[in-house]
N, C-alpha and C. Protein backbone atom coordinates (compact mmCIF):
# COMPACT_ATOMS: atom_id res chain seq x y z
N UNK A 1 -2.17 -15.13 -1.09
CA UNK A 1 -3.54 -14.72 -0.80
C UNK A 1 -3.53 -13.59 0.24
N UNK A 2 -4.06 -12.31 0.05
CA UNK A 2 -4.09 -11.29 0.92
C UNK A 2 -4.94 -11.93 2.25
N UNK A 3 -4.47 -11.13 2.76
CA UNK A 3 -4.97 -11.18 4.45
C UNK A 3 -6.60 -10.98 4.69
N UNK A 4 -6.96 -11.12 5.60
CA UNK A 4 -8.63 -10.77 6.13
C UNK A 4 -8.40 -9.10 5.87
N UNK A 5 -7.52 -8.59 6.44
CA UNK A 5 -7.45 -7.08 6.65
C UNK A 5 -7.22 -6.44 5.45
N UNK A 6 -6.77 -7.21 4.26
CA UNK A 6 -6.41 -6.05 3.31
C UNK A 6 -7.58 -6.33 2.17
N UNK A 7 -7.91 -7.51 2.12
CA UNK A 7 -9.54 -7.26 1.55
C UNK A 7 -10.48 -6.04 2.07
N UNK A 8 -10.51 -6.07 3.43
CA UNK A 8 -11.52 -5.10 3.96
C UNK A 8 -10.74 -3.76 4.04
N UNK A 9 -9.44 -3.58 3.44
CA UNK A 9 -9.26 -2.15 3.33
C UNK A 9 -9.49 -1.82 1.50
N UNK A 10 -9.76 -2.92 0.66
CA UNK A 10 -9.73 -2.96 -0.92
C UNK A 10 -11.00 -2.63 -0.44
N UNK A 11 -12.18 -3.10 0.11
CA UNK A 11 -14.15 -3.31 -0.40
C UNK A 11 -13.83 -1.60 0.50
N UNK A 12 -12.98 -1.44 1.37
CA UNK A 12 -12.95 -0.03 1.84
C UNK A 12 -13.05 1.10 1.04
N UNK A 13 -11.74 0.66 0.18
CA UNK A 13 -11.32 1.89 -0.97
C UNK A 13 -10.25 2.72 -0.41
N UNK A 14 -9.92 2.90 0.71
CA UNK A 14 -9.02 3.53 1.69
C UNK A 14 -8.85 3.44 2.77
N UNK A 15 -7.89 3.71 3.35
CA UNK A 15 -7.57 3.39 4.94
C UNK A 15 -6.92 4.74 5.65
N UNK A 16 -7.13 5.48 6.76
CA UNK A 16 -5.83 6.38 7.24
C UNK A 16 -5.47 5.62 8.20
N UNK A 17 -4.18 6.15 8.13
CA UNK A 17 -2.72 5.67 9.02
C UNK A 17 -2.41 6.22 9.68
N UNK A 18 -1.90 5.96 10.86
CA UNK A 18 -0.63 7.00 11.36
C UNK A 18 1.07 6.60 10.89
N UNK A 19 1.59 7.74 10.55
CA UNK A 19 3.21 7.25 9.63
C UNK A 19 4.30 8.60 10.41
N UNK A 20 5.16 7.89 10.67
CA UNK A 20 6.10 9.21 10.88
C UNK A 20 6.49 9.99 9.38
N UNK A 21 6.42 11.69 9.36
CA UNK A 21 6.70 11.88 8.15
C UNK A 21 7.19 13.17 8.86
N UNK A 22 8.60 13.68 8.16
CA UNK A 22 9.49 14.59 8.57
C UNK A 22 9.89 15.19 10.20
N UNK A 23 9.82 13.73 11.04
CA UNK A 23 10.43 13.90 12.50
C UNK A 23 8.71 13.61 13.14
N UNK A 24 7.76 13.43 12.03
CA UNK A 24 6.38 13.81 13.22
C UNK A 24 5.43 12.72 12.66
N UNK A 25 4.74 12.56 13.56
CA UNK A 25 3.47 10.92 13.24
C UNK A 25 2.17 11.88 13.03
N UNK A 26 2.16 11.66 11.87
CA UNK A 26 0.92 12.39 11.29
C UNK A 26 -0.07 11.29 10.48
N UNK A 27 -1.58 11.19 10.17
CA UNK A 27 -2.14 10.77 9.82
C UNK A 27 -2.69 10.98 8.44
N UNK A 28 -2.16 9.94 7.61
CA UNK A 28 -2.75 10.49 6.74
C UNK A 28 -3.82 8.84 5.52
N UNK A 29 -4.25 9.72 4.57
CA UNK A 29 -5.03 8.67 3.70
C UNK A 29 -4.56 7.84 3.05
N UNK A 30 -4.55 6.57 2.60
CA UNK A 30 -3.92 5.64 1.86
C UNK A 30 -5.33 5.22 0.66
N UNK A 31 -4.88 5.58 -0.52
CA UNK A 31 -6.20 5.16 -1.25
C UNK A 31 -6.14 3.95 -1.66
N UNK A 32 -7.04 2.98 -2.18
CA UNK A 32 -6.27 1.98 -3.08
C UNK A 32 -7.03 2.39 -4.68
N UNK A 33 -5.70 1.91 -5.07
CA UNK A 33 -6.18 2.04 -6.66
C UNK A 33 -5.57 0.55 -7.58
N UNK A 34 -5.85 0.47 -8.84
CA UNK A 34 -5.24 -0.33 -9.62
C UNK A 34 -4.34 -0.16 -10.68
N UNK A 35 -3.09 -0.91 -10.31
CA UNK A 35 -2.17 -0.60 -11.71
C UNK A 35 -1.47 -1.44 -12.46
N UNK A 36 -1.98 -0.94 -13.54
CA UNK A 36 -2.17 -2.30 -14.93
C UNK A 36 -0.70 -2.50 -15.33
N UNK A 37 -0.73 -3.61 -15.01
CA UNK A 37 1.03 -4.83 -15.78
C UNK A 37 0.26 -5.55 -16.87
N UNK A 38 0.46 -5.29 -18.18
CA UNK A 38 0.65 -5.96 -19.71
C UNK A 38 -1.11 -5.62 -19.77
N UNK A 39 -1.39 -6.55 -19.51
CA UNK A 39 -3.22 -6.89 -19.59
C UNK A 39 -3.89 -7.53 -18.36
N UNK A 40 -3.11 -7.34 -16.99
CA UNK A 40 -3.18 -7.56 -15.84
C UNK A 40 -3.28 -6.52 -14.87
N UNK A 41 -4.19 -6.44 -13.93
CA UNK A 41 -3.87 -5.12 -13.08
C UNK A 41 -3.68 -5.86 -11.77
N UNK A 42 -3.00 -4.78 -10.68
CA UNK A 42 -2.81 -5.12 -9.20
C UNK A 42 -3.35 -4.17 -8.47
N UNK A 43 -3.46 -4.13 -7.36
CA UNK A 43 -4.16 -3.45 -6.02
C UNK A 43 -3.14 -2.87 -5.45
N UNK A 44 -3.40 -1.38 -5.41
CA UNK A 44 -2.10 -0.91 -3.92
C UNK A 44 -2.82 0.21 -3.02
N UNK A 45 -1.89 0.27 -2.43
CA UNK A 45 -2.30 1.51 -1.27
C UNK A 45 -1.44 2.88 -1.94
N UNK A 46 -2.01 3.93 -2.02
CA UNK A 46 -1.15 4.86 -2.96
C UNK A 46 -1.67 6.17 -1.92
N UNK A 47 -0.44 6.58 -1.98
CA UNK A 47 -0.32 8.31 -0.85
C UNK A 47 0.48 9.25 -1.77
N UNK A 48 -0.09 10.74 -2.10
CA UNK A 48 0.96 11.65 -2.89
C UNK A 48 1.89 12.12 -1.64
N UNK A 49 2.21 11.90 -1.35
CA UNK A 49 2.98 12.11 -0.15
C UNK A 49 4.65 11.82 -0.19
N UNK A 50 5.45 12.20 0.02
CA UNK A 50 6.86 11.74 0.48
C UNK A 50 7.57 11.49 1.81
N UNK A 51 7.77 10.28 1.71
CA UNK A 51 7.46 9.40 2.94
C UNK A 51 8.75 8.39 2.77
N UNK A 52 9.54 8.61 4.43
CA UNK A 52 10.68 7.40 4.02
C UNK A 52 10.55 6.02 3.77
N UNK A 53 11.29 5.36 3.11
CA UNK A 53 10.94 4.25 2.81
C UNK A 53 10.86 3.42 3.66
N UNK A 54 11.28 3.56 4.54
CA UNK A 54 11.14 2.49 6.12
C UNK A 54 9.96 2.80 6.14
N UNK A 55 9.16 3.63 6.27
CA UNK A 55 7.62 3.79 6.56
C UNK A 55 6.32 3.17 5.51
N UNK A 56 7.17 3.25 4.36
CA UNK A 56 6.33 2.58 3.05
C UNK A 56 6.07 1.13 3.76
N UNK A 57 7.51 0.79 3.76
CA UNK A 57 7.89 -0.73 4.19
C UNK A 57 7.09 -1.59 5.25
N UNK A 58 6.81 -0.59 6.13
CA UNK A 58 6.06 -0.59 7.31
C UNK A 58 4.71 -0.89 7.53
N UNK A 59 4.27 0.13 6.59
CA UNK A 59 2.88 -0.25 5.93
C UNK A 59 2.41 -0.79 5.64
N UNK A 60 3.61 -1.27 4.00
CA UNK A 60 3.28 -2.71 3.35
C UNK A 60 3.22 -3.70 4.59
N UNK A 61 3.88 -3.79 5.26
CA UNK A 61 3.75 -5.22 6.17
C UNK A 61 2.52 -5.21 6.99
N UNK A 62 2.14 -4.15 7.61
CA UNK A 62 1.20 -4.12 8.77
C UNK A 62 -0.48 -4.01 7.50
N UNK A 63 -0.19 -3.89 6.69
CA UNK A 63 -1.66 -3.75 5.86
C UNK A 63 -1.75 -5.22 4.77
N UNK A 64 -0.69 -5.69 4.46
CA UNK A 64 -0.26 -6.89 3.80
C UNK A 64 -0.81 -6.60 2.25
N UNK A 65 -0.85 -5.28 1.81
CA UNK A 65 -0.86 -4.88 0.40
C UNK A 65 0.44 -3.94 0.12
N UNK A 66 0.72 -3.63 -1.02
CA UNK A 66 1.82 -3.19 -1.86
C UNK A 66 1.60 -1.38 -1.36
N UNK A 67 2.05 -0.75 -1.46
CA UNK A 67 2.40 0.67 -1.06
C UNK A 67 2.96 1.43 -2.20
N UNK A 68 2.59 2.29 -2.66
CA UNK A 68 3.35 3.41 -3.37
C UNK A 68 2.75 4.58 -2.68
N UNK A 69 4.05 5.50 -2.55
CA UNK A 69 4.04 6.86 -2.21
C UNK A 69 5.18 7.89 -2.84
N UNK A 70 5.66 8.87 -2.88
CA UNK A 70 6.31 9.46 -3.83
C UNK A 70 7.74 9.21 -4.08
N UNK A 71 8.21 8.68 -2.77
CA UNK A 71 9.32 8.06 -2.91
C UNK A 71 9.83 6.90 -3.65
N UNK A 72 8.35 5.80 -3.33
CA UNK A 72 8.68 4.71 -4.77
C UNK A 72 7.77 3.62 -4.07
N UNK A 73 7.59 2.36 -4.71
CA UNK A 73 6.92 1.08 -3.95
C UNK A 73 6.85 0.27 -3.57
N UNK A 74 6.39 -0.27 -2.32
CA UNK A 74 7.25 -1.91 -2.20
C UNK A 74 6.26 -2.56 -1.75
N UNK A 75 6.52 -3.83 -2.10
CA UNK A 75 5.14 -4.84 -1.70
C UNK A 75 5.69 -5.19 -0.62
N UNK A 76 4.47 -6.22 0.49
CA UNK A 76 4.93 -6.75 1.57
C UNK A 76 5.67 -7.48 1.67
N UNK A 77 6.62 -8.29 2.55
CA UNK A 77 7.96 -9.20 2.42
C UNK A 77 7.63 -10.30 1.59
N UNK A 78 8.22 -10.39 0.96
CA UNK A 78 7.92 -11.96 0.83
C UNK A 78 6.72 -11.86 -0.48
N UNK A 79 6.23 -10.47 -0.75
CA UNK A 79 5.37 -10.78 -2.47
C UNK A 79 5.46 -9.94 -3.14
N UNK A 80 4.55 -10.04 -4.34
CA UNK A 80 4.95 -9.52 -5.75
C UNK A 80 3.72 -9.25 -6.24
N UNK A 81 4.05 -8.33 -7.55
CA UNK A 81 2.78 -8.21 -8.28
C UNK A 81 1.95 -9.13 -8.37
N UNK A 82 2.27 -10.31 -8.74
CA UNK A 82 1.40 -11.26 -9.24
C UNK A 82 0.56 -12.17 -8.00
N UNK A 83 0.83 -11.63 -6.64
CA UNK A 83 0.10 -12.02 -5.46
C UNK A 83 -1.39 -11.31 -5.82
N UNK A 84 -1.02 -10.31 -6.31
CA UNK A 84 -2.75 -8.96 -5.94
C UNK A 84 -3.00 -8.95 -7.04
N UNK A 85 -2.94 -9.64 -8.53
CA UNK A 85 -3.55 -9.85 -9.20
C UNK A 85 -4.76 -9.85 -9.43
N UNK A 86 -5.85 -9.43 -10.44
CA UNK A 86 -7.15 -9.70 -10.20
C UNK A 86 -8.28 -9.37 -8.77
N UNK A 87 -7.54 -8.75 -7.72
CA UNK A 87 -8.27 -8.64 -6.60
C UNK A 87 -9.56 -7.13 -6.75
């Protein structure tokens, strides 16, 4: 079950961050969108951005939703697609 905080960044639609990106902490937008598995969709935070993966990682944990950015995606520790199911 997502957190208090990542509901209210989904009814948000987006969140900005601060992320280190190429030596520097810059701020940027995290949208959420949905992306469909079989006949199922999930919730993420999505940045066109290229961003190390320690920082994806980072994200995912401190926002407790899934992350994609250009480098690739990772959900928060410990879940999976099928946590953000239907949200």
């Amino acid at each position: 079950m997502p957190t208090e905080t990542a509901m209210n960044i989904i009814k948000a639609g987006s969140i900005r961050l601060k992320v280190k990106r190429s030596g520097m902490l810059q701020f940027l937008v995290f949208t959420v969108r949905r992306v469909s598995v079989g006949k199922e969709q999930f919730v993420e935070l999505y940045v066109d951005r290229l961003l190390e993966m320690r920082e994806v990682e980072r994200v995912a944990n401190e926002t407790g939703l899934p992350v994609e950015a250009e480098s690739g995606r990772i959900f928060p520790t410990g879940k999976g697609a099928k946590d953000f199911m239907g949200l």
